[in-house]
Every structure is written in structure tokens, then in C-alpha cells.
Protein backbone atom coordinates (compact mmCIF):
# COMPACT_ATOMS: atom_id res chain seq x y z
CA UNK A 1 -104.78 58.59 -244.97
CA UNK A 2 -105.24 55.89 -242.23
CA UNK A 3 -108.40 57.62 -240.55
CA UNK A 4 -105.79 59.77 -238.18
CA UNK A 5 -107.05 63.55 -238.08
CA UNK A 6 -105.38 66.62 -236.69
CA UNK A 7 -106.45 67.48 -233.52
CA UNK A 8 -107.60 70.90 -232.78
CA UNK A 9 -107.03 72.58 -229.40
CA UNK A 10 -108.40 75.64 -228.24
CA UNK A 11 -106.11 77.99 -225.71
CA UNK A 12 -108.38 80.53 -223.80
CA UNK A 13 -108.01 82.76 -220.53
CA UNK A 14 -111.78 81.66 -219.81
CA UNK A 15 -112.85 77.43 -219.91
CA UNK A 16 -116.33 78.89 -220.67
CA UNK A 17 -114.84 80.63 -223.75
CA UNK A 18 -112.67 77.70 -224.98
CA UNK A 19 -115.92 74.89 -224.52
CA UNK A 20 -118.34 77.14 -225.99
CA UNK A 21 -115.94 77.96 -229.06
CA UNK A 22 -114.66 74.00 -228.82
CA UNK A 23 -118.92 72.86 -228.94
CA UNK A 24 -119.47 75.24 -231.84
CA UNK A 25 -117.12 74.37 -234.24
CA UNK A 26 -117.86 70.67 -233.73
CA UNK A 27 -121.58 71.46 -234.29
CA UNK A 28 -120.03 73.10 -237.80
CA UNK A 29 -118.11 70.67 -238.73
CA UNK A 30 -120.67 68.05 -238.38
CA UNK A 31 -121.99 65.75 -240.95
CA UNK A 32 -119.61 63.15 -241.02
CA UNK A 33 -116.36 62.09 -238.72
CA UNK A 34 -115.63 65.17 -236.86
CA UNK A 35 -111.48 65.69 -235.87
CA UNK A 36 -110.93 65.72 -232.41
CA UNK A 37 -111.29 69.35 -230.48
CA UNK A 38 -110.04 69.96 -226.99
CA UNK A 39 -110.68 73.22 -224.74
CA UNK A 40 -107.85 74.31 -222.46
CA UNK A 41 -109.62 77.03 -220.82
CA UNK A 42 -108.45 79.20 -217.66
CA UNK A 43 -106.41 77.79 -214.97
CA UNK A 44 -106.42 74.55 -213.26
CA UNK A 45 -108.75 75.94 -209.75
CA UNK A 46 -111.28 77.02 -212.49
CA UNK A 47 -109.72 81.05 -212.56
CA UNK A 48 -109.48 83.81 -215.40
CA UNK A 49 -105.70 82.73 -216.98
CA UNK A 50 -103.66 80.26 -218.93
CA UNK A 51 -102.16 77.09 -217.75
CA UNK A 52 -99.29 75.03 -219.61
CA UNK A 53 -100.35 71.66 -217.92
CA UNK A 54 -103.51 72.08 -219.13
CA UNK A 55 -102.55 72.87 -222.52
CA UNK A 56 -100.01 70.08 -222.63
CA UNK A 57 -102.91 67.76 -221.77
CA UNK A 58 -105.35 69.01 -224.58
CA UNK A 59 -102.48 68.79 -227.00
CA UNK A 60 -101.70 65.27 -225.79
CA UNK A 61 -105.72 64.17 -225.64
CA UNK A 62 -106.31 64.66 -228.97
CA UNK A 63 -102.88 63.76 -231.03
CA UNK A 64 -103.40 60.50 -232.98
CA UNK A 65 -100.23 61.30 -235.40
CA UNK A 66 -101.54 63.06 -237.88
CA UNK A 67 -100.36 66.56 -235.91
CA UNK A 68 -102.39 69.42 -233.75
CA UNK A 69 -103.57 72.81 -234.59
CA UNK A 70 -103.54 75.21 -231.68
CA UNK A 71 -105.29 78.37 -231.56
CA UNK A 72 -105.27 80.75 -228.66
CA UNK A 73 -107.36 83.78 -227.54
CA UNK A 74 -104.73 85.99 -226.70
CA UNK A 75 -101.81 87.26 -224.81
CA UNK A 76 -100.60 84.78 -222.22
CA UNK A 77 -102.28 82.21 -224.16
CA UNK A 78 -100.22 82.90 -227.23
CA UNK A 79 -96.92 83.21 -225.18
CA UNK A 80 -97.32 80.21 -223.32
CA UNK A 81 -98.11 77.69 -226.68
CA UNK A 82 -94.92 79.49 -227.52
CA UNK A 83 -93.30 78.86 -225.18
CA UNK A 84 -94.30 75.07 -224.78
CA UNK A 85 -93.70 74.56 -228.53
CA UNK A 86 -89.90 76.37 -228.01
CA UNK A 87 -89.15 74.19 -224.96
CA UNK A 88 -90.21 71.04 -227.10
CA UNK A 89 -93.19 70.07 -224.68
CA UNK A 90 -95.65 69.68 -227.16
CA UNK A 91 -95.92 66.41 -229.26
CA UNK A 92 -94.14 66.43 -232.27
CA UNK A 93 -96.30 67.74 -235.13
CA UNK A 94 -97.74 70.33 -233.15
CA UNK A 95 -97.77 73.96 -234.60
CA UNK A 96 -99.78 77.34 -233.46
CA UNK A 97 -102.00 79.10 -235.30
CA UNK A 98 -102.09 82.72 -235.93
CA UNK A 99 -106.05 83.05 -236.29
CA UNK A 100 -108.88 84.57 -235.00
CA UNK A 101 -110.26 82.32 -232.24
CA UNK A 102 -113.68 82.01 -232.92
CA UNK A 103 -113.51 81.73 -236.98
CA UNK A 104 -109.95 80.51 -236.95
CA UNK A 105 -111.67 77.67 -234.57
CA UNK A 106 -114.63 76.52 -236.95
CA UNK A 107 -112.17 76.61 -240.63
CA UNK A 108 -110.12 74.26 -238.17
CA UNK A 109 -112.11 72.09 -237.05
CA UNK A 110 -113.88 72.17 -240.39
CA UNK A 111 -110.66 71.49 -242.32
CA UNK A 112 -109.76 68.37 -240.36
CA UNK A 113 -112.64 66.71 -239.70
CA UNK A 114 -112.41 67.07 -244.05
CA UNK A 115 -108.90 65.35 -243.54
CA UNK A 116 -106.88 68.26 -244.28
CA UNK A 117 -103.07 67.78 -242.86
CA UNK A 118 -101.80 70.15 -240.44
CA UNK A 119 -100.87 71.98 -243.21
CA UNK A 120 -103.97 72.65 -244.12
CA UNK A 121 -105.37 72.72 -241.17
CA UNK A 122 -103.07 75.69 -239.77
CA UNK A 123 -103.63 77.38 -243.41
CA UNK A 124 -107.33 77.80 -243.50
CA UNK A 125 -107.40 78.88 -239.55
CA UNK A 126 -105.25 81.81 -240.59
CA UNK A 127 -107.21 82.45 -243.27
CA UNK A 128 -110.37 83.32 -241.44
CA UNK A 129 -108.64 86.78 -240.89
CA UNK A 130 -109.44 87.88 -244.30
CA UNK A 131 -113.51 86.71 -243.47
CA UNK A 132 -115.58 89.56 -244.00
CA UNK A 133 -119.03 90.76 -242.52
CA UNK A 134 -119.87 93.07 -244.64
């Protein structure tokens, strides 16, 4: 690998969610190069919601070539990634993740700051469903 990571963004309704989850799983990950992480978070006036520009933007801040992971909360977060990845307005080598946000977010972010490919990346995000707690 050439030093390129997969970039990890984070789709939320709130932009305090998305940082907070973004911070975290960066502070997880750390010990050595850490993959790049984005939050798109609410809408674009700072509201509860989802906004394609500012997932298109996350998406395209942290590609380097080596692909992006994106995880969203829920509902129109999901639909909208889906839709952006359907219309072909996501970089190439983008894919969605179906994982929990918060533990989908750290195996991530984990996973390719470890230089795991997207691949991987996407894999041990979905994963995190099977976590347990007890």
C-alpha cells in the first residue's frame, strides 16, 4: 500500500452526533496514523436532518483513492447515501455500510487507520452488530 487509507464518513440527522461519534473513534483508533474521518451531521443552517451536499463533501474531503466507508444513523440518512451512491455522485470506491453507528464507527475507523481496504473496512463495521454487552 502507498500510505492511501479509506476514508470514513459519518452520516447523522444531528452534527453534534456525527463529531462526537467522528472524535471518538479517532481517539480509538489512535496510536499510530489514524485514516481520515469526516462528520456530515444535520443540515447545512445547522438543523435536525440530512443533507446530500454535505455528504458529498465529507465523502470528497477524505477520499485519497484507496475508497470510503460510509455509515449513517438512520432513516433519511441511509436513503440519501443511497441515493447519492445510485445516482453515481459519490467518488468511485465509495460503498455504505450497514452498521451500527456508534460501534460500526470505531471497527471503521479502527480497521483503516490498520490499512484495511474498503473491503475490510465495510466488513468489520458490519460486524459490530454481532458486539455483545453482556
Amino acid at each position: 500500500m502507498t500510505g492511501q487509507r479509506v476514508g470514513v464518513v459519518l452520516v447523522s440527522h444531528s452534527a453534534d452526533v456525527a463529531t462526537s461519534v467522528a472524535e471518538m473513534a479517532r481517539a480509538l483508533a489512535a496510536g499510530g496514523a489514524t485514516a481520515a474521518v469526516a462528520a456530515a451531521g444535520g443540515t447545512e443552517d445547522g438543523r435536525i436532518g440530512t443533507s446530500a451536499e454535505l455528504i458529498k463533501r465529507a465523502v470528497r474531503g477524505v477520499d485519497d483513492g484507496a475508497g470510503v466507508v460510509v455509515i449513517a444513523d438512520l432513516g433519511s440518512a441511509v436513503l440519501t447515501v443511497k441515493a447519492l451512491l445510485e445516482d453515481k455522485e459519490l467518488p468511485d470506491g465509495t460503498r455504505q455500510a450497514d452498521a451500527p453507528f456508534l460501534e460500526g464507527a470505531v471497527a471503521a475507523v479502527v480497521t483503516a487507520s490498520a490499512g484495511g481496504d474498503a473491503a475490510a473496512v465495510a466488513a468489520a463495521a458490519e460486524e459490530a452488530y454481532a458486539y455483545r454487552k453482556t
